[in-house]
PDB file of N, CA and C in Angstrom:
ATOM      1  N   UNK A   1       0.855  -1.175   0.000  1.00  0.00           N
ATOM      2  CA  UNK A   1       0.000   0.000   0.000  1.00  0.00           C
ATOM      3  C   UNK A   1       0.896   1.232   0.000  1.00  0.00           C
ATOM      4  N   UNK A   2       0.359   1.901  -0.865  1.00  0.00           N
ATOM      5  CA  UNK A   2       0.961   3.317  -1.066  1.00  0.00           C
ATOM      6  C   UNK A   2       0.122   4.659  -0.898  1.00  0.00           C
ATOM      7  N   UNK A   3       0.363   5.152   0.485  1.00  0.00           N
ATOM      8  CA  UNK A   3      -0.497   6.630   0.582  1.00  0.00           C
ATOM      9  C   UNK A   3      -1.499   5.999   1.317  1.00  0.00           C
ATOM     10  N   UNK A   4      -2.038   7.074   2.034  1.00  0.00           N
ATOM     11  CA  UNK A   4      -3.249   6.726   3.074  1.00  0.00           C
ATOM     12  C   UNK A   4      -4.788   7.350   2.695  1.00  0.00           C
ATOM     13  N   UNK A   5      -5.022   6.769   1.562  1.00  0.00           N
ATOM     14  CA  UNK A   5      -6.284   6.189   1.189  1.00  0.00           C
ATOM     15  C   UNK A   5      -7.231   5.637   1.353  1.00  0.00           C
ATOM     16  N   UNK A   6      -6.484   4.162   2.370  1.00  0.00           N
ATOM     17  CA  UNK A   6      -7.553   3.050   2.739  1.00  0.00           C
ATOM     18  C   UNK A   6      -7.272   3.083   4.015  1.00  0.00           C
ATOM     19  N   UNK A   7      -6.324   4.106   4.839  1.00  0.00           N
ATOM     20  CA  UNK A   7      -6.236   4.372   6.017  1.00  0.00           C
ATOM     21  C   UNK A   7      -7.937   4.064   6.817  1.00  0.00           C
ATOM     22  N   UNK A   8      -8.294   4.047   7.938  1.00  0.00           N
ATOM     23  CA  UNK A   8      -7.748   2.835   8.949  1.00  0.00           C
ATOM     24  C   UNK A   8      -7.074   1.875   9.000  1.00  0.00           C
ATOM     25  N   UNK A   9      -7.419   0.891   7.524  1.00  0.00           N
ATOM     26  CA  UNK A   9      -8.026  -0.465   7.551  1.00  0.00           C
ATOM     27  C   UNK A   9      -6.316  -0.909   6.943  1.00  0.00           C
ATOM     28  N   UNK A  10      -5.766  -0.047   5.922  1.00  0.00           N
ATOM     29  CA  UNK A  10      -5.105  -0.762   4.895  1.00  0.00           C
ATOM     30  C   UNK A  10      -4.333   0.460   5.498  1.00  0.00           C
ATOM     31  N   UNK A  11      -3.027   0.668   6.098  1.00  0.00           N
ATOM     32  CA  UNK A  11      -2.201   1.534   6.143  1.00  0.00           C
ATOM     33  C   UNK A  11      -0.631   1.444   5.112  1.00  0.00           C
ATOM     34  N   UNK A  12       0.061   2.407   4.868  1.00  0.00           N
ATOM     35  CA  UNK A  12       1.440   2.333   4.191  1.00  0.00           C
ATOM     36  C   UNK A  12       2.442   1.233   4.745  1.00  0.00           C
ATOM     37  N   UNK A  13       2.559   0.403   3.732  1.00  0.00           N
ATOM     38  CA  UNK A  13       3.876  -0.283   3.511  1.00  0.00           C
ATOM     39  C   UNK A  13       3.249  -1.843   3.696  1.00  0.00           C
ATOM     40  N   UNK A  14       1.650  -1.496   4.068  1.00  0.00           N
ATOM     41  CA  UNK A  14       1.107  -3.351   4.081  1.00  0.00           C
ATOM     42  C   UNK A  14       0.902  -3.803   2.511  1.00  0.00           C
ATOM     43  N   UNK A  15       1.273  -4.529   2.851  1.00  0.00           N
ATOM     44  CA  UNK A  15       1.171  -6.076   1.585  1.00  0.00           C
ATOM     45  C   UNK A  15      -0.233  -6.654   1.228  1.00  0.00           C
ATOM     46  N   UNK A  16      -0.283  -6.353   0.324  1.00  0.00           N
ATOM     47  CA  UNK A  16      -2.173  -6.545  -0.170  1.00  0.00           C
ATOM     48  C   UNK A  16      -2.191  -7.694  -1.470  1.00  0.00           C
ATOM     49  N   UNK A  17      -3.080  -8.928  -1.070  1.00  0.00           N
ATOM     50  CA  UNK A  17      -2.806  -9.878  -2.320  1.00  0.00           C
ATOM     51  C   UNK A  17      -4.095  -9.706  -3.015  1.00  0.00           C
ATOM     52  N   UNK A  18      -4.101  -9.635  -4.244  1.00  0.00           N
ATOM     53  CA  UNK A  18      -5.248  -9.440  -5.595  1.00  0.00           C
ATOM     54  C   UNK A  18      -5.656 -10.505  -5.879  1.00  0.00           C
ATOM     55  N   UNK A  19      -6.816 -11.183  -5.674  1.00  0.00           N
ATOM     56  CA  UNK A  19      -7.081 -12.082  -6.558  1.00  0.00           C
ATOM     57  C   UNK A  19      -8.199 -12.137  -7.887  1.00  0.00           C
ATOM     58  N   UNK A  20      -7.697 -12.390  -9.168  1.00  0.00           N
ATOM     59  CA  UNK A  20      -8.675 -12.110 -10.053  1.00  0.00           C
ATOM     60  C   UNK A  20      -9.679 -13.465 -10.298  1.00  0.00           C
ATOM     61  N   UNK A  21      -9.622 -14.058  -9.556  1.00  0.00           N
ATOM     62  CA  UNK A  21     -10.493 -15.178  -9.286  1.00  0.00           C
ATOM     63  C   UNK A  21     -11.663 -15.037  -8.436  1.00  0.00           C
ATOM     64  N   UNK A  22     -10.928 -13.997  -7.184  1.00  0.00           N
ATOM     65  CA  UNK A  22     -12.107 -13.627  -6.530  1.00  0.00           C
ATOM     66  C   UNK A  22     -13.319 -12.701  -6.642  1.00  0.00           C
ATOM     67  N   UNK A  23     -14.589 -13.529  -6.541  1.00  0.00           N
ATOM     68  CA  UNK A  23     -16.248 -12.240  -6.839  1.00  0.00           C
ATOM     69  C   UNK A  23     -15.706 -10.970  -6.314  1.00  0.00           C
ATOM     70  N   UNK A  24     -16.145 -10.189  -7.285  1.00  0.00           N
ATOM     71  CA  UNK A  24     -16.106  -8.144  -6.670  1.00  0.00           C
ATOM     72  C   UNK A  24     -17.970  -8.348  -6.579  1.00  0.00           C
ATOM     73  N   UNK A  25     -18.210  -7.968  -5.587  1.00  0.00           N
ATOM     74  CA  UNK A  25     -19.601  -7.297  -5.342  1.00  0.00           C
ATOM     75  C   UNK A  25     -19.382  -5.987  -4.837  1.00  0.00           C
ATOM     76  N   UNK A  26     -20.368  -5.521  -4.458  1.00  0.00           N
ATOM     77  CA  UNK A  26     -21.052  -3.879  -3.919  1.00  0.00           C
ATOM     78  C   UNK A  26     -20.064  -3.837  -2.384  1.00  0.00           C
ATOM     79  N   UNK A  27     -18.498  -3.160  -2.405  1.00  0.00           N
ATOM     80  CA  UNK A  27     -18.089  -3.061  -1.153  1.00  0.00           C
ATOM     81  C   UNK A  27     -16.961  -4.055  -1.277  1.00  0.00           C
ATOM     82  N   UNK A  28     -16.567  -4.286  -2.209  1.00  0.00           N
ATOM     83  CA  UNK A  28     -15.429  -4.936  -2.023  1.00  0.00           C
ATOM     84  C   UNK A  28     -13.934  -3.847  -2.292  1.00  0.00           C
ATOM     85  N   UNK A  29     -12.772  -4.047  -1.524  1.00  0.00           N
ATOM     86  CA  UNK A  29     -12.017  -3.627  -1.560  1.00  0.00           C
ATOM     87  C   UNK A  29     -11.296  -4.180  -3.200  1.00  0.00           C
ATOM     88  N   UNK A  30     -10.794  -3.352  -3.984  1.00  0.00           N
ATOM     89  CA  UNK A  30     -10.247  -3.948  -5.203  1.00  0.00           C
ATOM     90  C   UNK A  30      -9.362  -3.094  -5.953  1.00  0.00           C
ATOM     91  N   UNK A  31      -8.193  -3.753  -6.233  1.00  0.00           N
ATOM     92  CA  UNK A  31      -7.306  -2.935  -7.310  1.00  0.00           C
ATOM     93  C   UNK A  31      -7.809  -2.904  -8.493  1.00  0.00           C
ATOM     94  N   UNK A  32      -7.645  -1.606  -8.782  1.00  0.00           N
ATOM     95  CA  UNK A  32      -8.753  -1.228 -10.027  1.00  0.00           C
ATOM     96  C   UNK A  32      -7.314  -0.675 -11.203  1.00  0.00           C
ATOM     97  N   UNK A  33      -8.001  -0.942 -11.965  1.00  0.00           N
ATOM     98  CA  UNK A  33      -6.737  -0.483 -13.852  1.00  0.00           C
ATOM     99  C   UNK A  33      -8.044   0.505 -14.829  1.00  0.00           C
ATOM    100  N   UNK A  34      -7.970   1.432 -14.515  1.00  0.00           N
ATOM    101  CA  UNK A  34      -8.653   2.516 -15.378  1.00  0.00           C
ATOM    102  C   UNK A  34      -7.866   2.750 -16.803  1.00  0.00           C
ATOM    103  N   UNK A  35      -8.576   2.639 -17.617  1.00  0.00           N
ATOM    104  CA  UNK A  35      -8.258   3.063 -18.846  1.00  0.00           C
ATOM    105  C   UNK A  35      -8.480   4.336 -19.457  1.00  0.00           C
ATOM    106  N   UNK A  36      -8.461   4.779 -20.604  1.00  0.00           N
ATOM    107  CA  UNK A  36      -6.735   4.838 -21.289  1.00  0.00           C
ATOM    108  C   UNK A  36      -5.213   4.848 -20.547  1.00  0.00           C
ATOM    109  N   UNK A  37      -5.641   5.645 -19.365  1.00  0.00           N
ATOM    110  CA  UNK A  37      -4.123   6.049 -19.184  1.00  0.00           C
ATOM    111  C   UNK A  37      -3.428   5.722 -18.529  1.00  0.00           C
ATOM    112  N   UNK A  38      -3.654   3.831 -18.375  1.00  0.00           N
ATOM    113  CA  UNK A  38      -3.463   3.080 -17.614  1.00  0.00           C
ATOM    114  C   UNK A  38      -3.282   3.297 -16.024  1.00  0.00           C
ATOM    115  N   UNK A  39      -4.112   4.034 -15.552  1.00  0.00           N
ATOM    116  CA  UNK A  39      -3.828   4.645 -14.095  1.00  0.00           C
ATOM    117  C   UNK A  39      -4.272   3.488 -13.025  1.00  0.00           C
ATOM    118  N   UNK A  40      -3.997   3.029 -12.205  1.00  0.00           N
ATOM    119  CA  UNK A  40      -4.316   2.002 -11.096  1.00  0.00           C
ATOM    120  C   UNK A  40      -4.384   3.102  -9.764  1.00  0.00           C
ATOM    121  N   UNK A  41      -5.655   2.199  -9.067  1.00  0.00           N
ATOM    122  CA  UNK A  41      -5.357   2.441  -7.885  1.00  0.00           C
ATOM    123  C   UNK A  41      -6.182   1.141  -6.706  1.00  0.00           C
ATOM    124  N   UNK A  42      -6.316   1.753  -5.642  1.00  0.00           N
ATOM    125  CA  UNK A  42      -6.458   0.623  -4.308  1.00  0.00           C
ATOM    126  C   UNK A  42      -7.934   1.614  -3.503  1.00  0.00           C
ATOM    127  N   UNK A  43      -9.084   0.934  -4.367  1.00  0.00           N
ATOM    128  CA  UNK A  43     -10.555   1.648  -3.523  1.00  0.00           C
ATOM    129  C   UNK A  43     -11.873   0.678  -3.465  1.00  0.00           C
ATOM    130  N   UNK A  44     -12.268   0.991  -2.219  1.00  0.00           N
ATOM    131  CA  UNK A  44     -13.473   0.399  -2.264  1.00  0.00           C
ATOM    132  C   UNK A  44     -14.448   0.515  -3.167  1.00  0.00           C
ATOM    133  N   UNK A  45     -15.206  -0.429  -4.057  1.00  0.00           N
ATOM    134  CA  UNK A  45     -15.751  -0.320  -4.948  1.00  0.00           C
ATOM    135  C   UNK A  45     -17.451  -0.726  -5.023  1.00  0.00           C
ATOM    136  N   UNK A  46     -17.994   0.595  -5.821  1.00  0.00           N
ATOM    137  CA  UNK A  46     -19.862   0.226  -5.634  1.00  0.00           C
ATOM    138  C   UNK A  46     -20.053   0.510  -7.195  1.00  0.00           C
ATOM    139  N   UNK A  47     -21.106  -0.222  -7.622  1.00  0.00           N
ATOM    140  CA  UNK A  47     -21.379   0.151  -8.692  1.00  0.00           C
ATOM    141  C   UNK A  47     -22.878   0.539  -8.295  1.00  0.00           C
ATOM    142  N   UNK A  48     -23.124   1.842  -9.776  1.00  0.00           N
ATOM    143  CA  UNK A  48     -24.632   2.334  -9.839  1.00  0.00           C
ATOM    144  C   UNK A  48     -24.790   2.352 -11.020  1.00  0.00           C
ATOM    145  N   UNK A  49     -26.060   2.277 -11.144  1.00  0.00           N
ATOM    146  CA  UNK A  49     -26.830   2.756 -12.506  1.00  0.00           C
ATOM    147  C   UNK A  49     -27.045   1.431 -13.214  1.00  0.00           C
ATOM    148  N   UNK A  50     -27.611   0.653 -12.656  1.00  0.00           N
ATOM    149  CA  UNK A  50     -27.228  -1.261 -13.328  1.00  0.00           C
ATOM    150  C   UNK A  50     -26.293  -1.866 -13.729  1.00  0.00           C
ATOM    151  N   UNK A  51     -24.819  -0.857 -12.984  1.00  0.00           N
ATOM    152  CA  UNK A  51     -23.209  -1.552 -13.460  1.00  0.00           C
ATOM    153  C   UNK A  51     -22.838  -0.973 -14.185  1.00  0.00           C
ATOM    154  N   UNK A  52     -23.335   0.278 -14.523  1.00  0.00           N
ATOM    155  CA  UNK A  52     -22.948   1.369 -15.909  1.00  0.00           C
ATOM    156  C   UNK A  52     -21.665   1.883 -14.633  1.00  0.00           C
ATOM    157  N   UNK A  53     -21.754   2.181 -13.970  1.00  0.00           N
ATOM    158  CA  UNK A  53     -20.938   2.946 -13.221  1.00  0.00           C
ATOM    159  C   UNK A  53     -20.422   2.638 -12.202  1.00  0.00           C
ATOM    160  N   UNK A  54     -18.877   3.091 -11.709  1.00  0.00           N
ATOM    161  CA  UNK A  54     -18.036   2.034 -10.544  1.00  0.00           C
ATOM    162  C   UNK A  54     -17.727   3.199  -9.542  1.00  0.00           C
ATOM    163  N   UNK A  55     -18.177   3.501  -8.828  1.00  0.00           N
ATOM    164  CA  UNK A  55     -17.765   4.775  -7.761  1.00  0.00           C
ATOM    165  C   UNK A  55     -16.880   3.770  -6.683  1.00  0.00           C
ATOM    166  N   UNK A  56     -15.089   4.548  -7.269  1.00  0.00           N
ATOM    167  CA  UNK A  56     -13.849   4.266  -6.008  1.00  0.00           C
ATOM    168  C   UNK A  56     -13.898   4.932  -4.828  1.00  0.00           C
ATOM    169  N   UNK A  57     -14.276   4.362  -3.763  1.00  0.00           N
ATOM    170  CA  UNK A  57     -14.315   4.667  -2.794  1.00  0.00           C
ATOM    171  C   UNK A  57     -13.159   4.715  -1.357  1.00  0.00           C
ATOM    172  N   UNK A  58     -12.266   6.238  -1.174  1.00  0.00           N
ATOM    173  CA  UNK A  58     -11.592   5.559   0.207  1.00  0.00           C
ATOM    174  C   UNK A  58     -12.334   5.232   1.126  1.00  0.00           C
ATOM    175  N   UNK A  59     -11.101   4.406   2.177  1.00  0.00           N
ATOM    176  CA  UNK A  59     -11.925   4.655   3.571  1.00  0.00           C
ATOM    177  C   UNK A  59     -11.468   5.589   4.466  1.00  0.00           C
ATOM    178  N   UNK A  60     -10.583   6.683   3.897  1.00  0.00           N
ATOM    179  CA  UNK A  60      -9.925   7.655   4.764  1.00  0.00           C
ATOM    180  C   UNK A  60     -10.965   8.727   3.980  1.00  0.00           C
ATOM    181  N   UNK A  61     -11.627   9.457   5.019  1.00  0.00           N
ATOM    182  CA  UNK A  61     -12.835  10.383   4.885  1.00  0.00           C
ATOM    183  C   UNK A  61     -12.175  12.363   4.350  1.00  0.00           C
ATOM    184  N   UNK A  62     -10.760  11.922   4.131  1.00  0.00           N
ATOM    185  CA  UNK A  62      -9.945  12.920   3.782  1.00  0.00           C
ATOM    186  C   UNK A  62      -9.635  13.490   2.019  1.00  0.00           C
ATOM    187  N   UNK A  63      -9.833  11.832   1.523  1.00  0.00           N
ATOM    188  CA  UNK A  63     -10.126  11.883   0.135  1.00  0.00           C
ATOM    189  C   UNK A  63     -11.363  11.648  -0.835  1.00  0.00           C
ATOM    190  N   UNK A  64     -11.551  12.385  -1.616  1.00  0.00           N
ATOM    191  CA  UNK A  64     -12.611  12.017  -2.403  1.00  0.00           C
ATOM    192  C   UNK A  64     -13.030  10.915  -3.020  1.00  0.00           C
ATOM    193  N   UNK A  65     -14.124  10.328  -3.052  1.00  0.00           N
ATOM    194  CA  UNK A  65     -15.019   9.220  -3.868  1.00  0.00           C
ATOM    195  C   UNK A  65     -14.394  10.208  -5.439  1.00  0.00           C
ATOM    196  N   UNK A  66     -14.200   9.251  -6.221  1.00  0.00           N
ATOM    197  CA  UNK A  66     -14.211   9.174  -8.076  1.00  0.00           C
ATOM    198  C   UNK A  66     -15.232   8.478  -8.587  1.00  0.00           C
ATOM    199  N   UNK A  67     -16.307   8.538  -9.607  1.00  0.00           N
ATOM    200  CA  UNK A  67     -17.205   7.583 -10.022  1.00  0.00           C
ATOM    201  C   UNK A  67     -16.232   7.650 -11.997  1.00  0.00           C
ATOM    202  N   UNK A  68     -16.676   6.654 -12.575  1.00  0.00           N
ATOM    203  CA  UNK A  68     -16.153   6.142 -13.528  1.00  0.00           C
ATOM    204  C   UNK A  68     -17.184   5.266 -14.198  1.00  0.00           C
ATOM    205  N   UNK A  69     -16.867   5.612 -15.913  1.00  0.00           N
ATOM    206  CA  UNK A  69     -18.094   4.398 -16.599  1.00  0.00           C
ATOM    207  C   UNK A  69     -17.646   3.631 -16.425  1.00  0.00           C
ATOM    208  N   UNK A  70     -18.160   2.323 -16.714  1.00  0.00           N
ATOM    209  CA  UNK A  70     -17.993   1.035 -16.576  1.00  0.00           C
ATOM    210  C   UNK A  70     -16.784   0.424 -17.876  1.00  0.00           C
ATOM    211  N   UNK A  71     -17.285   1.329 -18.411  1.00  0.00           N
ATOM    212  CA  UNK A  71     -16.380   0.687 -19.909  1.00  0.00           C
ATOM    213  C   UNK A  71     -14.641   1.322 -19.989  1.00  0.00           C
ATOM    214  N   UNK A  72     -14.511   1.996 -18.959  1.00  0.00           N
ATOM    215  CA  UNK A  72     -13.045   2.665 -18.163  1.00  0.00           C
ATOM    216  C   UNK A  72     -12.169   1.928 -17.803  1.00  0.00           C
ATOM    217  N   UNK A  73     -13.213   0.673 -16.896  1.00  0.00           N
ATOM    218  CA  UNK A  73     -12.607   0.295 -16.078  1.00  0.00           C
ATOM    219  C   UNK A  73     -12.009  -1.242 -16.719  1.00  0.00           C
ATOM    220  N   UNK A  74     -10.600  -1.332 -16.780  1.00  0.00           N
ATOM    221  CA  UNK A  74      -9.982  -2.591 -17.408  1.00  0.00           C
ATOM    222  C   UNK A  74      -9.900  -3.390 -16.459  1.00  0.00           C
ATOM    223  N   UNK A  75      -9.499  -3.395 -15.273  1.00  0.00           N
ATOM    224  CA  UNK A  75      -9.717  -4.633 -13.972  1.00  0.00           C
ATOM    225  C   UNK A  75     -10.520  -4.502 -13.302  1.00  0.00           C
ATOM    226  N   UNK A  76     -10.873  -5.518 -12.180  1.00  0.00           N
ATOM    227  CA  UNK A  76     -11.054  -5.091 -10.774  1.00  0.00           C
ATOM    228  C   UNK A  76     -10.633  -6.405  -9.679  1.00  0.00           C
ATOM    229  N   UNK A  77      -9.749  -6.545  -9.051  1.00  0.00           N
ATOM    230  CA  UNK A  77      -8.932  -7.639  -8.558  1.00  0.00           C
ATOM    231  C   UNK A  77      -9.536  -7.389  -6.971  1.00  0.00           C
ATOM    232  N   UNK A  78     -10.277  -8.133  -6.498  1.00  0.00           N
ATOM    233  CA  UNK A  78     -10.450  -8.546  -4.861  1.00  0.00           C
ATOM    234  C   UNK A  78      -9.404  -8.350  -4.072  1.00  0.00           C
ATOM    235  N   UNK A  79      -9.135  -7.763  -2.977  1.00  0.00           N
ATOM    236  CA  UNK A  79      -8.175  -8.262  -2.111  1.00  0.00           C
ATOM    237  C   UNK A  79      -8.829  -9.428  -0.901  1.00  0.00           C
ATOM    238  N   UNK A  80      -7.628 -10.167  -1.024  1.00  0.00           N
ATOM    239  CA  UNK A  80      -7.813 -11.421  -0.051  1.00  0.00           C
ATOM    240  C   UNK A  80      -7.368 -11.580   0.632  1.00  0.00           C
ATOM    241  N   UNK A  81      -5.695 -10.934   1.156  1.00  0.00           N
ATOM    242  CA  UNK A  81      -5.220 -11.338   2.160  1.00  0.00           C
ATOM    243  C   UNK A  81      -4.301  -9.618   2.323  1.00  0.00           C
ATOM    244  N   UNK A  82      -4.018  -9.333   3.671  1.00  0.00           N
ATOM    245  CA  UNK A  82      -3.288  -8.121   4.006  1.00  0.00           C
ATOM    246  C   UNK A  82      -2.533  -8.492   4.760  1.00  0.00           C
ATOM    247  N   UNK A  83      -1.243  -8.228   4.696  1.00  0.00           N
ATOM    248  CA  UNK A  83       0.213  -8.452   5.364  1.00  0.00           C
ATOM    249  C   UNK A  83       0.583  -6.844   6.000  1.00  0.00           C
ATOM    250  N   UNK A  84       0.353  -7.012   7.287  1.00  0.00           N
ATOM    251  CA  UNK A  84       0.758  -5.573   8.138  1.00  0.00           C
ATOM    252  C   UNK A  84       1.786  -6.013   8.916  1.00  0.00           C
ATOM    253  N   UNK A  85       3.266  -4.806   8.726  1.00  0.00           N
ATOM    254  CA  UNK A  85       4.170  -5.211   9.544  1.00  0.00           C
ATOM    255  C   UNK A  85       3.913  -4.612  11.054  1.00  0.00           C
ATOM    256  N   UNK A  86       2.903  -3.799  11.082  1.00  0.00           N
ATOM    257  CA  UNK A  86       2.428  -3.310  12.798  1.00  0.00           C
ATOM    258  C   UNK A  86       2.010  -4.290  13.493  1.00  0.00           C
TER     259      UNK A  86
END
């Protein structure tokens, strides 16, 4: 983890494993790959509008929610396991 984004839960320098095997539903934490400009990041994820739309969500109340079409979005990888050296 990089930057305090997912601060409480997910702090800097923990180890976060992706799995693209694992279901994304409404609230899952997930590394996301936005397209074109290949930008990634690490947010809780909801979709609206019947899946037209993926609103990234932190859990640090310091940064803003992003919403995004659906057709943006090139991944969305589950996290399954978190490695904290605290």
């Amino acid at each position: 983890v990089v930057g305090a984004s997912m601060e409480p839960d997910y702090r800097e320098g923990d180890i976060v494993v992706f799995s693209p095997a694992a279901e994304v539903t409404d609230g899952s934490d997930c590394f996301v790959r936005l397209e074109p400009d290949h930008e990634t990041t690490f947010k809780r994820v909801y979709f609206g509008e019947g899946g037209s739309l993926v609103r990234l969500q932190p859990l640090n109340p310091k940064f803003p929610a992003s919403v995004h079409d659906r057709e943006r979005v090139a991944g969305l990888y589950r996290a399954v396991f978190r490695y904290s050296k605290l």
